[in-house]
C-alpha atoms as a PDB file:
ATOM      1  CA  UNK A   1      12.524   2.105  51.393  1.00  0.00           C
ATOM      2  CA  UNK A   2      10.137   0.425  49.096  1.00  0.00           C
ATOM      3  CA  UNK A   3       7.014  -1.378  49.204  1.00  0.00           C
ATOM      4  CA  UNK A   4       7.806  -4.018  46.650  1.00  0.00           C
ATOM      5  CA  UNK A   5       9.073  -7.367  47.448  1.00  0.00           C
ATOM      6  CA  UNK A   6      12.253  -8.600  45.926  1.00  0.00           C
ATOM      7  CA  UNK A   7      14.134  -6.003  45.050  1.00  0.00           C
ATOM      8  CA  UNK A   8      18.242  -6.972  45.161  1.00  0.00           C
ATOM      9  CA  UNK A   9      20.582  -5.405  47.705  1.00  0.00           C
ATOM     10  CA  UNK A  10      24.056  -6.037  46.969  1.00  0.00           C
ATOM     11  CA  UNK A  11      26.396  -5.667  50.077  1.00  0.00           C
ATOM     12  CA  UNK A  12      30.215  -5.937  50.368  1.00  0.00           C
ATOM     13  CA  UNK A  13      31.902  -6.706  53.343  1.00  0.00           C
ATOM     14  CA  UNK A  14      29.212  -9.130  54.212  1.00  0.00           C
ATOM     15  CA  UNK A  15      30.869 -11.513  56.431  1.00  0.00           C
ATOM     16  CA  UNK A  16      30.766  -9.915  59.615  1.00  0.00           C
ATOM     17  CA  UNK A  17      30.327  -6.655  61.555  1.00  0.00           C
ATOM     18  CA  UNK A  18      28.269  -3.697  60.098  1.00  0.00           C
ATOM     19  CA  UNK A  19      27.914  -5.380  57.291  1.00  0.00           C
ATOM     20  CA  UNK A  20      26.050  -8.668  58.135  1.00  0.00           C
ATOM     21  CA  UNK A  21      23.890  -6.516  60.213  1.00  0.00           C
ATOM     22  CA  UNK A  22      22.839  -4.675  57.061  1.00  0.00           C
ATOM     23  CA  UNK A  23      22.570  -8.066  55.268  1.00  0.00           C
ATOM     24  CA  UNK A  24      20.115  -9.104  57.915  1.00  0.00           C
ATOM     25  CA  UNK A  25      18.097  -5.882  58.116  1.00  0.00           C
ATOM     26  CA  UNK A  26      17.414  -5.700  54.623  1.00  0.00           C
ATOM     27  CA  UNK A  27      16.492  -9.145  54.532  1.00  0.00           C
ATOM     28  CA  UNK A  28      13.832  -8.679  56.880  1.00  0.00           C
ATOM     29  CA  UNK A  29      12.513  -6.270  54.528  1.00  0.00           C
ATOM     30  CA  UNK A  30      12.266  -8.718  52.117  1.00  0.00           C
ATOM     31  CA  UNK A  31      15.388  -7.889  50.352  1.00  0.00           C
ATOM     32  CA  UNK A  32      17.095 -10.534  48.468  1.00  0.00           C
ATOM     33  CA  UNK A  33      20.845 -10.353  48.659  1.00  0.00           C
ATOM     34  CA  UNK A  34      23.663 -10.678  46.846  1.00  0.00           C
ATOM     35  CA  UNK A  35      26.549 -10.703  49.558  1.00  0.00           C
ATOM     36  CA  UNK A  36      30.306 -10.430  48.524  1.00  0.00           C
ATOM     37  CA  UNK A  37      33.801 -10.921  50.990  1.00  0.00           C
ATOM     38  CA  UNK A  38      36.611 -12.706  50.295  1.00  0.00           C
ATOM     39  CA  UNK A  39      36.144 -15.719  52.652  1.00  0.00           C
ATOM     40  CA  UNK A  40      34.001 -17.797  51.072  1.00  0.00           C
ATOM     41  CA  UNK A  41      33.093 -20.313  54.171  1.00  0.00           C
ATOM     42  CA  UNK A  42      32.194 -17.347  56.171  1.00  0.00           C
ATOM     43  CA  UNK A  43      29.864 -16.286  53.264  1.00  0.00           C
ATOM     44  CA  UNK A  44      28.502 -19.816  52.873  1.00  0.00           C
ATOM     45  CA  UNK A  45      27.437 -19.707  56.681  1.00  0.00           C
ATOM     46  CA  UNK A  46      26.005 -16.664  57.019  1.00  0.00           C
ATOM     47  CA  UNK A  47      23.942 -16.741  53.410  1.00  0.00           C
ATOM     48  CA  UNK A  48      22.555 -20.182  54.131  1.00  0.00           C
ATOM     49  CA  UNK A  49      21.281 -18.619  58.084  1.00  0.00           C
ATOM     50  CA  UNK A  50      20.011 -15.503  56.127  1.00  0.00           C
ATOM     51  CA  UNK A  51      18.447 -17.817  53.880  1.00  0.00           C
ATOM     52  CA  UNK A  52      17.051 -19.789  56.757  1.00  0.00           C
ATOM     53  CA  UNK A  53      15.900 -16.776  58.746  1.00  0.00           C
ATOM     54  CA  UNK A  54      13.857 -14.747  56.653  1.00  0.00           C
ATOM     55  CA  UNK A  55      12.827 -16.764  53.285  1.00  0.00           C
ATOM     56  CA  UNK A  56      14.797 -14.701  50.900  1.00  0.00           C
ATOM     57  CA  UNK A  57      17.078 -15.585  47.612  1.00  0.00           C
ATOM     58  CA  UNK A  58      20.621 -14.866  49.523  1.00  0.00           C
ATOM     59  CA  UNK A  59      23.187 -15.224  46.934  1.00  0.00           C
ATOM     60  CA  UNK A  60      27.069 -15.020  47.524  1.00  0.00           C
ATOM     61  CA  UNK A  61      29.925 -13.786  45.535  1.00  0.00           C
ATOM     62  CA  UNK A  62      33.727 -13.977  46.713  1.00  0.00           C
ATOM     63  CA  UNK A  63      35.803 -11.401  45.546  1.00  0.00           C
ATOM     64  CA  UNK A  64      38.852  -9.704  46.918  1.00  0.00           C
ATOM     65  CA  UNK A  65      38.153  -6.405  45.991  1.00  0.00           C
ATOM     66  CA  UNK A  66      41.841  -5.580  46.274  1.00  0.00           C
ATOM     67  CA  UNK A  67      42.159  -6.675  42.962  1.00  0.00           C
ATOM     68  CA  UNK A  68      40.304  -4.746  39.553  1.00  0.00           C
ATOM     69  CA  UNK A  69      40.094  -7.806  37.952  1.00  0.00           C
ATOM     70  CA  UNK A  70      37.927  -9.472  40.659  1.00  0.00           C
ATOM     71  CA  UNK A  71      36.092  -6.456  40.941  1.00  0.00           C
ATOM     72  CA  UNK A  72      35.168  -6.187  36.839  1.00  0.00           C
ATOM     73  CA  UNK A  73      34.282  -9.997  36.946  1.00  0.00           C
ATOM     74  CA  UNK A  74      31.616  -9.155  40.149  1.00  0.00           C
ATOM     75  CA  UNK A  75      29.833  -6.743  37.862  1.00  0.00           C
ATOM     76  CA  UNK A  76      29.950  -8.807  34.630  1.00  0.00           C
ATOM     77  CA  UNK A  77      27.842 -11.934  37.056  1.00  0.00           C
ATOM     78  CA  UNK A  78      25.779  -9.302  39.006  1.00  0.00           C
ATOM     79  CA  UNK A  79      25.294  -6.314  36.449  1.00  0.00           C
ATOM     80  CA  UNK A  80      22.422  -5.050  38.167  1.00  0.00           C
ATOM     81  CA  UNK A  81      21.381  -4.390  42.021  1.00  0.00           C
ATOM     82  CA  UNK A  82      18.692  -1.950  43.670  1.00  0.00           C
ATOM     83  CA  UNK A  83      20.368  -1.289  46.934  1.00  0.00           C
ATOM     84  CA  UNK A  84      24.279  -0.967  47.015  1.00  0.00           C
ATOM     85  CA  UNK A  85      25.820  -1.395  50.505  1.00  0.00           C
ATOM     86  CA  UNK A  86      29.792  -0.470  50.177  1.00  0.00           C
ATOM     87  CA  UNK A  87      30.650  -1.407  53.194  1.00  0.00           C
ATOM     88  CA  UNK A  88      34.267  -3.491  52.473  1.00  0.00           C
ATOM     89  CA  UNK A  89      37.156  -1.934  53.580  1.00  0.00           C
ATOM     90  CA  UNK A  90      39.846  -1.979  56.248  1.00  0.00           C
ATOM     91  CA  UNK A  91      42.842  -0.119  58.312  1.00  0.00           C
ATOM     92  CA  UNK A  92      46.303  -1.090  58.915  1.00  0.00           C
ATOM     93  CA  UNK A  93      47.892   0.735  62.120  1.00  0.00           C
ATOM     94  CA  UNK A  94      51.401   2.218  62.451  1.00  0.00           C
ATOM     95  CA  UNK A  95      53.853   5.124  60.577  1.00  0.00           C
ATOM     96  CA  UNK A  96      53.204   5.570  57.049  1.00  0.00           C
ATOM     97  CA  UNK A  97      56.828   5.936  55.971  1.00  0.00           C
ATOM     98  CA  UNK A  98      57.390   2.262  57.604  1.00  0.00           C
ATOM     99  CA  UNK A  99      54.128   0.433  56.025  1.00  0.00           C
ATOM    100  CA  UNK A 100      54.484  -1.570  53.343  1.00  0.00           C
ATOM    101  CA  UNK A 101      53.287  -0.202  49.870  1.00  0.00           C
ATOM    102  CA  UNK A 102      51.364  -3.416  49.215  1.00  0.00           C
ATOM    103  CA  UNK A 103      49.206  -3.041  52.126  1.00  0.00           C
ATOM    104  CA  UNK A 104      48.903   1.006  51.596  1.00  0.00           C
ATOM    105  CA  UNK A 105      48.218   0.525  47.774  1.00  0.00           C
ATOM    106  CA  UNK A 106      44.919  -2.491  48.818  1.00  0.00           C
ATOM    107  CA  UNK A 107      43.792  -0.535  51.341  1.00  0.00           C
ATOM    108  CA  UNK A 108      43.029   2.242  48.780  1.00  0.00           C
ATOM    109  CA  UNK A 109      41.833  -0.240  46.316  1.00  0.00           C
ATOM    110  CA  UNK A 110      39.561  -1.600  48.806  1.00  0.00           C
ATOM    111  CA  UNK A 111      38.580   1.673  50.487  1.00  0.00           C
ATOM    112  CA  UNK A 112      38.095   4.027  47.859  1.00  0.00           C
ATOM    113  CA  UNK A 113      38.355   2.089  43.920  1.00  0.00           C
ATOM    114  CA  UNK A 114      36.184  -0.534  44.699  1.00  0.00           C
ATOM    115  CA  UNK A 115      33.443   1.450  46.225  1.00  0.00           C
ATOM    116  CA  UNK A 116      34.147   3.866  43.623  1.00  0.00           C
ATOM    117  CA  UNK A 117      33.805   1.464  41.020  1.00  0.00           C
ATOM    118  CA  UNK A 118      30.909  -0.129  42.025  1.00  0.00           C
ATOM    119  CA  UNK A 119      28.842   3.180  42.687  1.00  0.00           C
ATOM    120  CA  UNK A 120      29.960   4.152  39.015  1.00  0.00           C
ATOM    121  CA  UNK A 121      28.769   0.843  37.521  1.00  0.00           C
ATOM    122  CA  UNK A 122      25.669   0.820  39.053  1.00  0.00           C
ATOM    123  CA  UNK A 123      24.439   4.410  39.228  1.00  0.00           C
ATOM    124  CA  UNK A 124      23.195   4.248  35.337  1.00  0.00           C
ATOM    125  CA  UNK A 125      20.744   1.559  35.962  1.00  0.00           C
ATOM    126  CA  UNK A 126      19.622   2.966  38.784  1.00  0.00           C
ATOM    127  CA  UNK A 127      18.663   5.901  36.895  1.00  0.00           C
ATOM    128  CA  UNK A 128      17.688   3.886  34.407  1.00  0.00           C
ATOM    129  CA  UNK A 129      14.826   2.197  36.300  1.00  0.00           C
ATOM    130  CA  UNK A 130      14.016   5.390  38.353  1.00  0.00           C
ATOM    131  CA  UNK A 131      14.706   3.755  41.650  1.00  0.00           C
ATOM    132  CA  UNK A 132      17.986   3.075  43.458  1.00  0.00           C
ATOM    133  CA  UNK A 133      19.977   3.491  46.860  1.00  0.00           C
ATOM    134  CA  UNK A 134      23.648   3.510  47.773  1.00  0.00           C
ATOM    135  CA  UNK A 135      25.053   3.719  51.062  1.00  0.00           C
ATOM    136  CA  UNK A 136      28.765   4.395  51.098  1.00  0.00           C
ATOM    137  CA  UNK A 137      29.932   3.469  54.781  1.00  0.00           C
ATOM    138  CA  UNK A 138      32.905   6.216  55.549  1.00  0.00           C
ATOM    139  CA  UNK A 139      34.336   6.320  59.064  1.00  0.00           C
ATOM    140  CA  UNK A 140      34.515  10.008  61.729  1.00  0.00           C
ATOM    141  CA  UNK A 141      38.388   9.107  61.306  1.00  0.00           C
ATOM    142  CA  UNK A 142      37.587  10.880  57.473  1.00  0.00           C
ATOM    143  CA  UNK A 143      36.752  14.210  59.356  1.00  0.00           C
ATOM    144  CA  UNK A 144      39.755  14.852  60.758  1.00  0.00           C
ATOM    145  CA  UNK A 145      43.712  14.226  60.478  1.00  0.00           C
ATOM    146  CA  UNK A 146      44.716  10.740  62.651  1.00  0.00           C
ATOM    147  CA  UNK A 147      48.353   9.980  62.737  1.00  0.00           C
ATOM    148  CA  UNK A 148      49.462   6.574  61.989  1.00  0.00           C
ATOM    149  CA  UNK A 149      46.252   5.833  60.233  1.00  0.00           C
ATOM    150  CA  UNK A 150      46.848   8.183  57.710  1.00  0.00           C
ATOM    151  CA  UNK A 151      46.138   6.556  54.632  1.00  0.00           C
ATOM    152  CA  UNK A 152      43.195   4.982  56.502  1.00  0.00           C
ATOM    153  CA  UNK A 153      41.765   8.536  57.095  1.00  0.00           C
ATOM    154  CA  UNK A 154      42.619   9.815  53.803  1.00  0.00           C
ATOM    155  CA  UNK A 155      40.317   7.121  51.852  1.00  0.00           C
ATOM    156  CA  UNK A 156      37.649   7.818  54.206  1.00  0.00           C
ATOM    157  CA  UNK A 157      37.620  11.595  53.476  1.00  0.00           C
ATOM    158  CA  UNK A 158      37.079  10.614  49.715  1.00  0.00           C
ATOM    159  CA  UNK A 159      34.687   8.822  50.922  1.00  0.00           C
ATOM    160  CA  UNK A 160      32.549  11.188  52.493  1.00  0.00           C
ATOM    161  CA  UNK A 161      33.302  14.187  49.896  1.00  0.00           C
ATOM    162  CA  UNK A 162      32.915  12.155  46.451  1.00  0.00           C
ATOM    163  CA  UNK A 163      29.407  10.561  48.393  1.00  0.00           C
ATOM    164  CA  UNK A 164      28.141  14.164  49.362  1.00  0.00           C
ATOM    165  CA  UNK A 165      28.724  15.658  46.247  1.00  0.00           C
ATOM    166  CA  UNK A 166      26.995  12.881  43.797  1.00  0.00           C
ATOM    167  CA  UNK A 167      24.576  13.101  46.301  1.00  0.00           C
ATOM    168  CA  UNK A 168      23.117  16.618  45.994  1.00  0.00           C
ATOM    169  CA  UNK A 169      23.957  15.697  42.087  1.00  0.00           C
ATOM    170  CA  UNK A 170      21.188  13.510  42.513  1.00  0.00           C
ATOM    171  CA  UNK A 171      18.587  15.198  44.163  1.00  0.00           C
ATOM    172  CA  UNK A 172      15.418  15.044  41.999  1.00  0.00           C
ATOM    173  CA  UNK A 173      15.667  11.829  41.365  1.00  0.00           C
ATOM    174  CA  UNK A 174      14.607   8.333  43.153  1.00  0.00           C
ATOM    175  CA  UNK A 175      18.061   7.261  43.376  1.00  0.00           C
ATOM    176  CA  UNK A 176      19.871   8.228  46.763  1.00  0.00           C
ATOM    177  CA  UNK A 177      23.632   8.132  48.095  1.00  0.00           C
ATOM    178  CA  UNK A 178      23.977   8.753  51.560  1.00  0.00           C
ATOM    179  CA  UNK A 179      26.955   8.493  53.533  1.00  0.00           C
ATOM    180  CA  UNK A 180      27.764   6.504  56.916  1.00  0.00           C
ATOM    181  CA  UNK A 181      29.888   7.721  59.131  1.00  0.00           C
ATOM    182  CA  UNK A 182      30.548   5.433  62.172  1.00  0.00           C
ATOM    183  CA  UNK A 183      32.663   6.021  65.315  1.00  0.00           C
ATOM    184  CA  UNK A 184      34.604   3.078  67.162  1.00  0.00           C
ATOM    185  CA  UNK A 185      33.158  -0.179  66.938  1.00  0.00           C
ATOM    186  CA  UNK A 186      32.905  -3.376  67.867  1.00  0.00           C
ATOM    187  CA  UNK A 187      33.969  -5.064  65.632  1.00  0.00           C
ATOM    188  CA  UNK A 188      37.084  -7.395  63.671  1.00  0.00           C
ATOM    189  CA  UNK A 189      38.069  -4.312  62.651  1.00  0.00           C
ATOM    190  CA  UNK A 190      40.832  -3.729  65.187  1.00  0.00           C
ATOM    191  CA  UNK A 191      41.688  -7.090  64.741  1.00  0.00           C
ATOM    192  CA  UNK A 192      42.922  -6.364  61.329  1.00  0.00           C
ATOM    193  CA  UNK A 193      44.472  -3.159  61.698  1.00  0.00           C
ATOM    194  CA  UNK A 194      46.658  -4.611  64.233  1.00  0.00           C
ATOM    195  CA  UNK A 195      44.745  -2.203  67.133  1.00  0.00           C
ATOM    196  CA  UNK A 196      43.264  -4.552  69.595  1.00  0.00           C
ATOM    197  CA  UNK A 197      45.836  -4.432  72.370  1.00  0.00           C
ATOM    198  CA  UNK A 198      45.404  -0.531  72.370  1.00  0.00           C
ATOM    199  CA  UNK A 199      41.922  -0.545  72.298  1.00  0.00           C
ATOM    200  CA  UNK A 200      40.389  -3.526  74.484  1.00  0.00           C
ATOM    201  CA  UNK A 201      40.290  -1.640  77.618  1.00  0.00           C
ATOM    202  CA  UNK A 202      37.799   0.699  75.655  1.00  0.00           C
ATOM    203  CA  UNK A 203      35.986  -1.501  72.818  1.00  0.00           C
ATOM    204  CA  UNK A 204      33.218  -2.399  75.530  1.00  0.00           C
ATOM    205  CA  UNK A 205      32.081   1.390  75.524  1.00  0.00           C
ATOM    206  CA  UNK A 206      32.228   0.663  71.623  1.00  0.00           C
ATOM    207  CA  UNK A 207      28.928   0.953  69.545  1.00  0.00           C
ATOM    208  CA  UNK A 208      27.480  -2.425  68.233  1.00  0.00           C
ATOM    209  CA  UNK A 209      27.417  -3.426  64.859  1.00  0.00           C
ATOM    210  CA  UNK A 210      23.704  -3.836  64.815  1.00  0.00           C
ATOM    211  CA  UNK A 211      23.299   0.207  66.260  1.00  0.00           C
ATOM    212  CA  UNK A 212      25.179   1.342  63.556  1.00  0.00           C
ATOM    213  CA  UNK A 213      23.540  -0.883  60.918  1.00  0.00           C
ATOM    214  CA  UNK A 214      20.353  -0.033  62.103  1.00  0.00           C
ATOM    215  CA  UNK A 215      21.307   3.884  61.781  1.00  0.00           C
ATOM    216  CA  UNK A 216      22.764   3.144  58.257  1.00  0.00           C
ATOM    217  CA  UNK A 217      19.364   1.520  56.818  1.00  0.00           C
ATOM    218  CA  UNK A 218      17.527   4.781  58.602  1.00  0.00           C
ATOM    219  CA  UNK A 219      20.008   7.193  56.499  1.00  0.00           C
ATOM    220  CA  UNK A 220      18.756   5.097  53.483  1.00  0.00           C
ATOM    221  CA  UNK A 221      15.083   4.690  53.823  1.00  0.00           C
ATOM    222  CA  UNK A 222      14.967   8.724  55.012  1.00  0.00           C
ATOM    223  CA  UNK A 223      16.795   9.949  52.562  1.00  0.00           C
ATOM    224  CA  UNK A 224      19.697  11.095  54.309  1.00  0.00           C
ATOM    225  CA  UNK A 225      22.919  12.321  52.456  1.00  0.00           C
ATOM    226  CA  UNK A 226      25.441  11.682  55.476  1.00  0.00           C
ATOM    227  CA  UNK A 227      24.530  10.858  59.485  1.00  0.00           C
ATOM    228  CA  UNK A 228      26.837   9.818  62.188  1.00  0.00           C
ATOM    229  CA  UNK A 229      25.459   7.531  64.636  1.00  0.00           C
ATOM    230  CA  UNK A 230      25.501   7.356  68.396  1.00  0.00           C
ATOM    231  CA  UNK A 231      24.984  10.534  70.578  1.00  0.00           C
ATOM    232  CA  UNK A 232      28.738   9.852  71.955  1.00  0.00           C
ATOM    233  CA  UNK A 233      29.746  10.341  68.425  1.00  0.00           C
ATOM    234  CA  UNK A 234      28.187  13.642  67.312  1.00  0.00           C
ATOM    235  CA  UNK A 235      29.069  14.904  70.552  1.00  0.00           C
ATOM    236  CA  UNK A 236      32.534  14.281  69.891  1.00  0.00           C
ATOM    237  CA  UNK A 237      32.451  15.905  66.523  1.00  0.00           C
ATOM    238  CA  UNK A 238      30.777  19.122  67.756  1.00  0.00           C
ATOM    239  CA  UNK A 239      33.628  19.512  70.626  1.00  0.00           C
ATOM    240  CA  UNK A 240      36.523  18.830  67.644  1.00  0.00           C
ATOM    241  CA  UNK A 241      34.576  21.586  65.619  1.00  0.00           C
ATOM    242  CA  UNK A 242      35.253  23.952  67.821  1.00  0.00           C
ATOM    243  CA  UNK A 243      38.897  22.788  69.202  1.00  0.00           C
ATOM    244  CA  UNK A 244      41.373  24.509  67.654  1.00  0.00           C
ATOM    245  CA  UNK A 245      43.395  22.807  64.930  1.00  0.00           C
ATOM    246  CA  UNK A 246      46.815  23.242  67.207  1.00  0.00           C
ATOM    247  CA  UNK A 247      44.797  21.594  70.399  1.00  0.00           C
ATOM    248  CA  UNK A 248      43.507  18.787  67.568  1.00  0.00           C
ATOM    249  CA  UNK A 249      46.913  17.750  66.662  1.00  0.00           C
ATOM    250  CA  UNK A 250      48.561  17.570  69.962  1.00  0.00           C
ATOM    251  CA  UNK A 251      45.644  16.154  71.307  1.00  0.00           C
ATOM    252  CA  UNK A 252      44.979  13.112  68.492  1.00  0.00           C
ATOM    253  CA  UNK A 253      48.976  12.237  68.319  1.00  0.00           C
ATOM    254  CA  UNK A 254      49.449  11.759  72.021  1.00  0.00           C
ATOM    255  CA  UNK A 255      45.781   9.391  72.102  1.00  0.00           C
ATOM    256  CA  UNK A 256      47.089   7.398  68.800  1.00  0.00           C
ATOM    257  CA  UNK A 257      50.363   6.673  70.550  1.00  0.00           C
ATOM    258  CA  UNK A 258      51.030   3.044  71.806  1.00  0.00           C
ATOM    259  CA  UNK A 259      53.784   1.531  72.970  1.00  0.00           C
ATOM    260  CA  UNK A 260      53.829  -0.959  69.665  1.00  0.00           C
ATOM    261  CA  UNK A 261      55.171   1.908  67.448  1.00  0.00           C
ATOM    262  CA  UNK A 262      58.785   2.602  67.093  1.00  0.00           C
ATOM    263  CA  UNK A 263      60.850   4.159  69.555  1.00  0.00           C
ATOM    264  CA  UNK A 264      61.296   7.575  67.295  1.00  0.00           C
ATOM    265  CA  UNK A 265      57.622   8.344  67.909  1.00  0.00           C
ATOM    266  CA  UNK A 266      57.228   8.122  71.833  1.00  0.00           C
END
């Protein structure tokens, strides 16, 4: 990315997953870090071993980015960053006519506001001091419809569009957006979209955190605008290209299916 020591990377979503694996690669770059999650023990732990491990300033900030008002009060204590990681966010499984709005109306403040927010905020001093990188992390589930992850899917399209776009706005510059776009992984993620039963006969074919990670810092320090990791993955995506939508949507209902939804949709 850079040469020069101590720059700040500010990542959300720090406290497990793709996101401490980011933590921990930029920290071996000499990175220091500002990490922010809402579980402040598991953010204690993990920036006192990152602190431990590579001899960096690993600060910690918890914030429920579900909520604007925790969000505003992150930027007024850490106005500035060089590297933004938006890696927060989170799925909740089953028929969007039976969720409940609360859930639906955090995960787009989580998924799409907060990133939004924070890329807005921090873009101008970027620019600013002519040097700055954002990675937004979006998900393959924003390339295509998924049944009963819809509103799931539909903050991860914004996520890949709005990050593609201010990305070629920026080209000319040294300040970057690029765009992650992971497939299944191993992760807590399941955990907390109320998944795991129907995937943990699978999540062992899963890519790890730290691959994905690994690809995400690559996207940055190249340059990229967007990148999907894994061969698995892109090879998936080039056979959906060419499937045709009908094939798609018979095809993607019948694999979302699992015996935990309502009667009505077996």
């Amino acid at each position: 990315m850079t040469d020069k020591k101590n720059k700040r990377a500010l990542v959300t979503g720090a406290t497990g997953g793709i996101g401490e694996q980011m933590a921990r690669l930029l920290a071996a770059r000499d990175y220091d870090l500002v990490l922010v999650a809402r579980n402040e023990e598991k953010l204690g732990k993990i920036s006192s071993a990152i602190k431990r491990d590579y001899r960096i300033r690993c600060d910690y900030f918890v914030c429920d980015l579900s909520k604007e008002t925790e969000i505003e009060r992150l930027l007024s204590t850490h106005p500035e960053t060089d590297v933004l990681i938006n890696n927060a966010g989170f799925a909740r499984y089953g028929s969007f006519h039976r969720s409940h709005w609360e859930t639906e109306r955090d995960m787009i403040m989580v998924n799409i506001y907060a990133l939004f927010r924070l890329c807005h905020h921090y873009l101008p001093g970027m620019m600013k001091g002519n040097y700055g990188r954002i990675l937004n992390v979006a998900s393959t589930a924003g390339l295509h419809a998924a049944p009963f992850f819809s509103t799931y899917a539909g903050t991860k399209a914004f996520v890949i569009q709005f990050s593609k776009s201010v990305a070629l706005e920026l080209q000319g510059y040294n300040v970057t957006m690029s765009t992650l776009l992971p497939g299944p992984t191993a992760t807590n993620f399941w955990n907390v979209a109320q998944m795991a039963s129907k995937v943990e006969k699978r999540v062992k074919s899963f890519d790890s955190p730290r691959e994905v990670a690994e690809f995400g810092i690559t996207l940055i320090e190249k340059n990229k605008i967007a990148g999907i990791p894994g061969w698995k993955n892109k090879a998936k995506e080039i056979i959906k290209h060419y499937m045709p939508e009908t094939v798609w949507f018979y095809a993607i209902r019948r694999h979302m299916l699992h015996p935990s939804l309502d009667d009505e949709h077996k």
